[in-house]
Structure formats: structure tokens, C-alpha cells
Protein backbone atom coordinates (compact mmCIF):
# COMPACT_ATOMS: atom_id res chain seq x y z
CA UNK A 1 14.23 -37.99 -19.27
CA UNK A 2 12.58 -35.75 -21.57
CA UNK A 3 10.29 -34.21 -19.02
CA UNK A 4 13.69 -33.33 -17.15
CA UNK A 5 15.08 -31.42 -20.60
CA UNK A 6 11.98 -29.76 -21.32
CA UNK A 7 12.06 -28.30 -18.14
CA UNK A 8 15.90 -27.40 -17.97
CA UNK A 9 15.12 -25.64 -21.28
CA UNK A 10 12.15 -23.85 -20.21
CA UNK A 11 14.59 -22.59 -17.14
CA UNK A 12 17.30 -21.37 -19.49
CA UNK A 13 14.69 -19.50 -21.69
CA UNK A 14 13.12 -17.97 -18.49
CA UNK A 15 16.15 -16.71 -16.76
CA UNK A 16 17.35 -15.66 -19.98
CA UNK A 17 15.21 -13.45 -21.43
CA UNK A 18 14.13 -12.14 -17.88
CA UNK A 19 15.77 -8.25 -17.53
CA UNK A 20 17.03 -6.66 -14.23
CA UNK A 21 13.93 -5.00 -12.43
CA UNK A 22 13.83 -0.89 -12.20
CA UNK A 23 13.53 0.41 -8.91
CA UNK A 24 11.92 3.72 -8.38
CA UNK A 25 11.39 5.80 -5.10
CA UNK A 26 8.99 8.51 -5.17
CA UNK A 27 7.98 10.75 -1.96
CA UNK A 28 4.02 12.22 -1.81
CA UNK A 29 3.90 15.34 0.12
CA UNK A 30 0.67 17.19 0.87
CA UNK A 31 0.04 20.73 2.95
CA UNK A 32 -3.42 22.21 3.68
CA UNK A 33 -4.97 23.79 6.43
CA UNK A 34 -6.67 21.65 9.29
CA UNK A 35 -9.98 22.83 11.18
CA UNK A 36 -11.60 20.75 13.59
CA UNK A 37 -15.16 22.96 14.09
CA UNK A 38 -17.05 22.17 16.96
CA UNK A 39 -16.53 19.64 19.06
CA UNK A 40 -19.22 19.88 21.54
CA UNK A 41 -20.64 16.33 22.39
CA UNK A 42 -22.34 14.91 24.97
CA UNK A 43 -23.70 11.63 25.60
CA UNK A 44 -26.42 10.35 25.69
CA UNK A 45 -28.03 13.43 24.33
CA UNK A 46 -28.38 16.65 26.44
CA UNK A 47 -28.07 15.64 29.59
CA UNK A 48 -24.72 13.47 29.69
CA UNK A 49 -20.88 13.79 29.98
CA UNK A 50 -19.83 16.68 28.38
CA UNK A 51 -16.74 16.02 26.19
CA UNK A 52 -14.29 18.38 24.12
């Protein structure tokens, strides 16, 4: 029986002092300039598929 108060107390204390959560929304925008250089591959080595 006590175990059962002890815990019934510890739930009043924790819903109690608990507080009402915050939400936040936040948007992340970036801008730059995008260069993809040369894309000249071939495989295997020089004498392969050519691809762009």
C-alpha cells in the first residue's frame, strides 16, 4: 500500500510541475551558385566508355 502512494504522489508532483512544451518552426534557406567543371570520364582509364 505504500509503494502504491508513493507512486501516486510522485505522479501528481510530475504532472504538476511539468509546463506546456514551446513549439518553434524555423525555415533554412540557402542560394549560391552551382558549377559542375568537367565531367569527362571514362572507364577503365583511356580507352573505355566515354561518359558525360
Amino acid at each position: 500500500m505504500k509503494i502504491k502512494i508513493c507512486a501516486l504522489f510522485f505522479l501528481i508532483l510530475t504532472f504538476s510541475l511539468a509546463r506546456p512544451a514551446k513549439a518553434q518552426f524555423l525555415i533554412d534557406v540557402e542560394s549560391g551558385s552551382v558549377f559542375t567543371g568537367y565531367n569527362d570520364v571514362r572507364i577503365p582509364g583511356d580507352e573505355g566508355t566515354f561518359f558525360l
